[in-house]
C-alpha atoms as a PDB file:
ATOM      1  CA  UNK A   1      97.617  88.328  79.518  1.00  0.00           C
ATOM      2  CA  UNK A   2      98.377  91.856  77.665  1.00  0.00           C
ATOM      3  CA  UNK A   3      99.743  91.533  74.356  1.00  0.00           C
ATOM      4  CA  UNK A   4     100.898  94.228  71.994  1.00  0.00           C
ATOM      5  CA  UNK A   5     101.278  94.055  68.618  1.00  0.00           C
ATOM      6  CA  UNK A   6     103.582  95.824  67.106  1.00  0.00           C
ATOM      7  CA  UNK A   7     106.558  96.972  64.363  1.00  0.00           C
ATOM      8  CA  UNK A   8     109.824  94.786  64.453  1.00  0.00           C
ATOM      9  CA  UNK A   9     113.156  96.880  65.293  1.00  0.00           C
ATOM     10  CA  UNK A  10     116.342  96.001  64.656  1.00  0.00           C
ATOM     11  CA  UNK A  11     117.053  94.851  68.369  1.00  0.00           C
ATOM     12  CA  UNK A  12     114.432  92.256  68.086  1.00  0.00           C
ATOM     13  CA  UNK A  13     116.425  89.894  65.938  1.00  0.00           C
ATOM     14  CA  UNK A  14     117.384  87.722  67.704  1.00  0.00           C
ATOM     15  CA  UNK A  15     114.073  86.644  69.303  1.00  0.00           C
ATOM     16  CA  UNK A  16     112.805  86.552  65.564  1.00  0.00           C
ATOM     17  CA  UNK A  17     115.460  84.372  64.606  1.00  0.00           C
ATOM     18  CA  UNK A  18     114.770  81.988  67.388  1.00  0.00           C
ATOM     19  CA  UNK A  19     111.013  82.234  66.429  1.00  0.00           C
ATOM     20  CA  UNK A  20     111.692  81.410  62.787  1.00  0.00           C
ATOM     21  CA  UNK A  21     113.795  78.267  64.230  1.00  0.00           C
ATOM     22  CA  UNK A  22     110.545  77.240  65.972  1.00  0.00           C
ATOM     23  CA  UNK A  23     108.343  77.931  63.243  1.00  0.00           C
ATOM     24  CA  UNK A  24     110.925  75.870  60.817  1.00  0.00           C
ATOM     25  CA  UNK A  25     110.949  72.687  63.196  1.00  0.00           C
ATOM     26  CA  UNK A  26     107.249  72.737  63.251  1.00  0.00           C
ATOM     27  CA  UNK A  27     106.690  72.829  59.285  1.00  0.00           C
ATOM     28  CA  UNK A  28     109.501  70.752  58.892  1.00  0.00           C
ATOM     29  CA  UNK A  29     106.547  67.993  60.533  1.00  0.00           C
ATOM     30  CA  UNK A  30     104.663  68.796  57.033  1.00  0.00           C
ATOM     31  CA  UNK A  31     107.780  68.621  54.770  1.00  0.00           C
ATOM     32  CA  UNK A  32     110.604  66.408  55.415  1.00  0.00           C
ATOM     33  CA  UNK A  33     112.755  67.918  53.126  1.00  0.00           C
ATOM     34  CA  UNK A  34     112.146  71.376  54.746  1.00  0.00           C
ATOM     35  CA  UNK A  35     115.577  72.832  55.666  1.00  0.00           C
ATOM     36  CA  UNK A  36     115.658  73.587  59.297  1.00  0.00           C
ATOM     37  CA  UNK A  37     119.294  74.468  59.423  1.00  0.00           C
ATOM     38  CA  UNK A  38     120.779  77.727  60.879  1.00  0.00           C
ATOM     39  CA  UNK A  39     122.071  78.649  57.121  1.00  0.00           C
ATOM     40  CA  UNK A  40     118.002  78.010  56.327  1.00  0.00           C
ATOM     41  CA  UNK A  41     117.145  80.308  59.345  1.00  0.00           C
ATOM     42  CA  UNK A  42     119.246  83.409  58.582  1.00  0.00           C
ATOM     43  CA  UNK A  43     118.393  82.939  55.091  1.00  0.00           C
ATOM     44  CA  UNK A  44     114.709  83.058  55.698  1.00  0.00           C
ATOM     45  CA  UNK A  45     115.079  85.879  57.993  1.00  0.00           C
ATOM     46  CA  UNK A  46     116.637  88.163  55.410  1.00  0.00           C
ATOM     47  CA  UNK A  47     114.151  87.668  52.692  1.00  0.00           C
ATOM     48  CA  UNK A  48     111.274  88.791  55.079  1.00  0.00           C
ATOM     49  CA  UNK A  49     112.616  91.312  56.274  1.00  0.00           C
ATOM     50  CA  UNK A  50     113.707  92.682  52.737  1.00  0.00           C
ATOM     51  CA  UNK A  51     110.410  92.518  51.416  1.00  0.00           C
ATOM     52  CA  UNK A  52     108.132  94.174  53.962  1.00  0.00           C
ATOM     53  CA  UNK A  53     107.168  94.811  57.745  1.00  0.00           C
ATOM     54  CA  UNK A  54     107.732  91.890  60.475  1.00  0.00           C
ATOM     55  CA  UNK A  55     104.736  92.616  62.914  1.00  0.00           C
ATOM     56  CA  UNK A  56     105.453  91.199  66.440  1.00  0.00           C
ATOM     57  CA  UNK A  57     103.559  89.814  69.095  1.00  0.00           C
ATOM     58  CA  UNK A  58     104.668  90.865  72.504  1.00  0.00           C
ATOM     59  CA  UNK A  59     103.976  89.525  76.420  1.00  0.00           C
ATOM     60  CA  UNK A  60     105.337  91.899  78.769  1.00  0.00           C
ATOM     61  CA  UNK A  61     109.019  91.855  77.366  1.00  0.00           C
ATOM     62  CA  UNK A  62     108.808  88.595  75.869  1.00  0.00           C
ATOM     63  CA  UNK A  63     108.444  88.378  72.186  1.00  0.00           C
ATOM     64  CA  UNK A  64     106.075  85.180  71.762  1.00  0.00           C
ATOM     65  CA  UNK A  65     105.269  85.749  68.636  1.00  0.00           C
ATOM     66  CA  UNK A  66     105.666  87.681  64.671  1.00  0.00           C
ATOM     67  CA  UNK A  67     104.042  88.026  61.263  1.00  0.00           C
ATOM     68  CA  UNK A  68     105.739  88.918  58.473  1.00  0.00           C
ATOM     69  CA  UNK A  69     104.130  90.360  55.315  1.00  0.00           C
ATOM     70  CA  UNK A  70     104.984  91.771  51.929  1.00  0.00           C
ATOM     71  CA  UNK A  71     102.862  93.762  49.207  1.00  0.00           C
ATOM     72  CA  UNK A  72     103.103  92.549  45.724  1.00  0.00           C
ATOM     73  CA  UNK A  73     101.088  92.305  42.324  1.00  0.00           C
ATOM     74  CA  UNK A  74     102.329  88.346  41.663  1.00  0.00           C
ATOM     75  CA  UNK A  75      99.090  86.321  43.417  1.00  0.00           C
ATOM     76  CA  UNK A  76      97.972  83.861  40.933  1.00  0.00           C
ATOM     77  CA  UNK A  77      94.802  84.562  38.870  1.00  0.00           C
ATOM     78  CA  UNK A  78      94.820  88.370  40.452  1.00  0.00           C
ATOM     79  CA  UNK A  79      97.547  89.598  38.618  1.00  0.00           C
ATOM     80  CA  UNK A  80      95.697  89.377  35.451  1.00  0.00           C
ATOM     81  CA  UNK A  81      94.123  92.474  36.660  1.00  0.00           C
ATOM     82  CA  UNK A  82      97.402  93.354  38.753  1.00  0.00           C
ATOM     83  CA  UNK A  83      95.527  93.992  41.941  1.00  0.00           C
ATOM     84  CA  UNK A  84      97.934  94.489  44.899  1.00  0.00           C
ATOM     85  CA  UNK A  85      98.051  91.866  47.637  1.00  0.00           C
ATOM     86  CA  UNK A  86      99.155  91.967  51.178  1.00  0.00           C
ATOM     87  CA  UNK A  87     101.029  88.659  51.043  1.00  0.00           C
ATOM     88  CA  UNK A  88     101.284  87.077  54.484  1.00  0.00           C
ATOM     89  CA  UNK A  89     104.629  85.206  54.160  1.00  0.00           C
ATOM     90  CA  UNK A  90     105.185  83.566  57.710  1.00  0.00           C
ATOM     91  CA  UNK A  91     103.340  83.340  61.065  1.00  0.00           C
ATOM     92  CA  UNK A  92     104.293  81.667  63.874  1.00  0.00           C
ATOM     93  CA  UNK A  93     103.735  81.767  67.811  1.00  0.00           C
ATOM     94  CA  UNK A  94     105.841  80.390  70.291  1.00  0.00           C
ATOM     95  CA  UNK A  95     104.231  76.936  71.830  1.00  0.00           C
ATOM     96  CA  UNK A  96     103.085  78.081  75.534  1.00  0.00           C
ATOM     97  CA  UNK A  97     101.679  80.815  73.550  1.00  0.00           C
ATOM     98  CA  UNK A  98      99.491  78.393  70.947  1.00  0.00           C
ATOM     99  CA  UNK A  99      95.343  78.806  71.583  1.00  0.00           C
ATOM    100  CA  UNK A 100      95.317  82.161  73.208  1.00  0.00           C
ATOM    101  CA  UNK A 101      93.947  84.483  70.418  1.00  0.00           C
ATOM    102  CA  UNK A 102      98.120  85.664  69.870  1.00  0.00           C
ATOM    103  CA  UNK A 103      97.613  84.912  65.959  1.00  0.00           C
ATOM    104  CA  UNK A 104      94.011  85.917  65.407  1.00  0.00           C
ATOM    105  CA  UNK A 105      95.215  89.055  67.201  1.00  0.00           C
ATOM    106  CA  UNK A 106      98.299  89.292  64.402  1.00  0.00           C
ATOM    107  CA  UNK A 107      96.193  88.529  61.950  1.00  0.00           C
ATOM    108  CA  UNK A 108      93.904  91.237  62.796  1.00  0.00           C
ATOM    109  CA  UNK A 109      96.515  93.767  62.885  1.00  0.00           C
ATOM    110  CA  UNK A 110      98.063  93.211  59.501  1.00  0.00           C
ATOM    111  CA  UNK A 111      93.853  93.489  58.590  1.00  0.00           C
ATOM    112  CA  UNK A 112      94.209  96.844  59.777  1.00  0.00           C
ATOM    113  CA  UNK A 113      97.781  97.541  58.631  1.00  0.00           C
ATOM    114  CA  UNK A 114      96.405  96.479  54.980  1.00  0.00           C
ATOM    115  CA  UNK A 115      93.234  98.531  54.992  1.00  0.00           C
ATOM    116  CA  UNK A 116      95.221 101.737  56.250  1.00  0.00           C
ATOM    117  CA  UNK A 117      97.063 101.352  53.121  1.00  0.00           C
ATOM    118  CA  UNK A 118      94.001 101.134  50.918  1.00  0.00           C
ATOM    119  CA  UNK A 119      94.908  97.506  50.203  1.00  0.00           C
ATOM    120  CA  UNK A 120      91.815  95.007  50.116  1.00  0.00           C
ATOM    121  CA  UNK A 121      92.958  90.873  50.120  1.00  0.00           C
ATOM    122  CA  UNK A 122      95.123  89.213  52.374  1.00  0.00           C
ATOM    123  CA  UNK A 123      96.868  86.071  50.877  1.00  0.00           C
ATOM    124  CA  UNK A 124      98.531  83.287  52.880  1.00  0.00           C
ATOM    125  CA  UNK A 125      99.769  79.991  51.931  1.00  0.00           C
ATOM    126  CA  UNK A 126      99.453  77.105  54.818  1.00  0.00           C
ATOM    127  CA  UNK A 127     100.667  73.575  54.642  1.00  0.00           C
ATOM    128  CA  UNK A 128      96.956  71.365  53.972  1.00  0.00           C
ATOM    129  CA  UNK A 129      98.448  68.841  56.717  1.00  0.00           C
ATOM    130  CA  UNK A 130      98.029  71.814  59.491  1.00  0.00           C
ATOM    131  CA  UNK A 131      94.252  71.752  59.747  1.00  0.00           C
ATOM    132  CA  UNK A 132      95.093  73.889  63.005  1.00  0.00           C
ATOM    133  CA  UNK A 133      96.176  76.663  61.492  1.00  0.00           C
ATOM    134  CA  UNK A 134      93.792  76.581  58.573  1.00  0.00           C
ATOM    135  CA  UNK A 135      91.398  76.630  60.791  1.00  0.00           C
ATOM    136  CA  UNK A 136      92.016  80.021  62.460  1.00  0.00           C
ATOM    137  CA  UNK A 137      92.513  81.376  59.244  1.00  0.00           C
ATOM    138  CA  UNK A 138      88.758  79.955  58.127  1.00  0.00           C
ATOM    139  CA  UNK A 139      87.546  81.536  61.482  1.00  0.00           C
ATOM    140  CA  UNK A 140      89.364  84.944  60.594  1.00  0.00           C
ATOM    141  CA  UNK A 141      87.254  85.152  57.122  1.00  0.00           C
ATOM    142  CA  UNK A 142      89.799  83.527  54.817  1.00  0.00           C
ATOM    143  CA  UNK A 143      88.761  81.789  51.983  1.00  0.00           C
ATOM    144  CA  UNK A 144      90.296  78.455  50.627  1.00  0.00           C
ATOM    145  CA  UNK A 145      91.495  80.058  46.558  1.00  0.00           C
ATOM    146  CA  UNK A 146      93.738  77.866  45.197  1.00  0.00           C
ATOM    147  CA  UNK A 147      94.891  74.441  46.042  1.00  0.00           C
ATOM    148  CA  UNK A 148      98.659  73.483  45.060  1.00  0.00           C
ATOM    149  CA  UNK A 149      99.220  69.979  44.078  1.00  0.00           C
ATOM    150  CA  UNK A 150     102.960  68.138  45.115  1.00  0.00           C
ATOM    151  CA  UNK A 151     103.946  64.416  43.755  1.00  0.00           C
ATOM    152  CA  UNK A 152     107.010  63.086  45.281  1.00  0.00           C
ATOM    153  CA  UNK A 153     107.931  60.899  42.353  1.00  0.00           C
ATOM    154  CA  UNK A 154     110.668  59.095  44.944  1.00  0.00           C
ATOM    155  CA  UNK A 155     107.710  57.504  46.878  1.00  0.00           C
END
């Protein structure tokens, strides 16, 4: 299986929009208040693509996959010395894509993307429930940096 990574353009929309309804239903497993409604979906998809590159993951014609990312300055104790971040917002690959390397691959490009622009950390947030994905970002040389704390004062 060939897969190329590269730019989103605007006629891959709607595939990202169906990808970010995938990648909503999954977290929503983690978060039961997560909205997974097509007002959530549209909304999400405008905010990442109005702060930075979407980076897709292509089979053939088929877009199986995307990364979005953002550069900022606001990333927790580094902004004390205002050090720019490549913030890795979303990341999501379809289901018959999952295991195959697809987001190590993504992950490796926005590396790339990052060092070409003389940036040097990659930041990520992932749910603690999806050992999965923390896992491949362990394996790609992520480092656990800070741990958010959530009390549902309902339960």
């Amino acid at each position: 299986m060939e897969i190329i990574i590269s730019e989103a353009i605007n006629t891959d929309s709607e595939a990202i929009l169906s990808l970010i309804r995938c990648l909503k239903n999954f977290e929503s497993e983690f978060d039961s208040d997560y909205k997974t409604n097509e007002e959530s979906v549209i909304q999400l998809y405008e905010n990442i693509k109005s702060h930075g590159p979407i980076f897709i993951a292509k089979n053939k014609d088929k877009l199986v996959g995307f990364v979005a990312v953002e550069i900022t300055n606001k990333n927790d104790e580094l902004i004390v010395n205002n050090i720019p971040v490549v913030y890795i917002s979303d990341i999501v690959v379809l289901p018959e894509f999952r295991n195959k390397g697809i987001g190590k691959q993504m992950l490796q490009s926005v590396e790339l993307w990052a060092k070409n622009k003389g940036l040097n950390y990659l930041k990520l947030d992932v749910f603690s429930k999806n050992i999965k994905a923390k896992n491949i970002y362990l394996d790609s040389g992520f480092e656990e940096y800070v741990t958010t704390m959530l009390k549902d004062l309902n339960k």
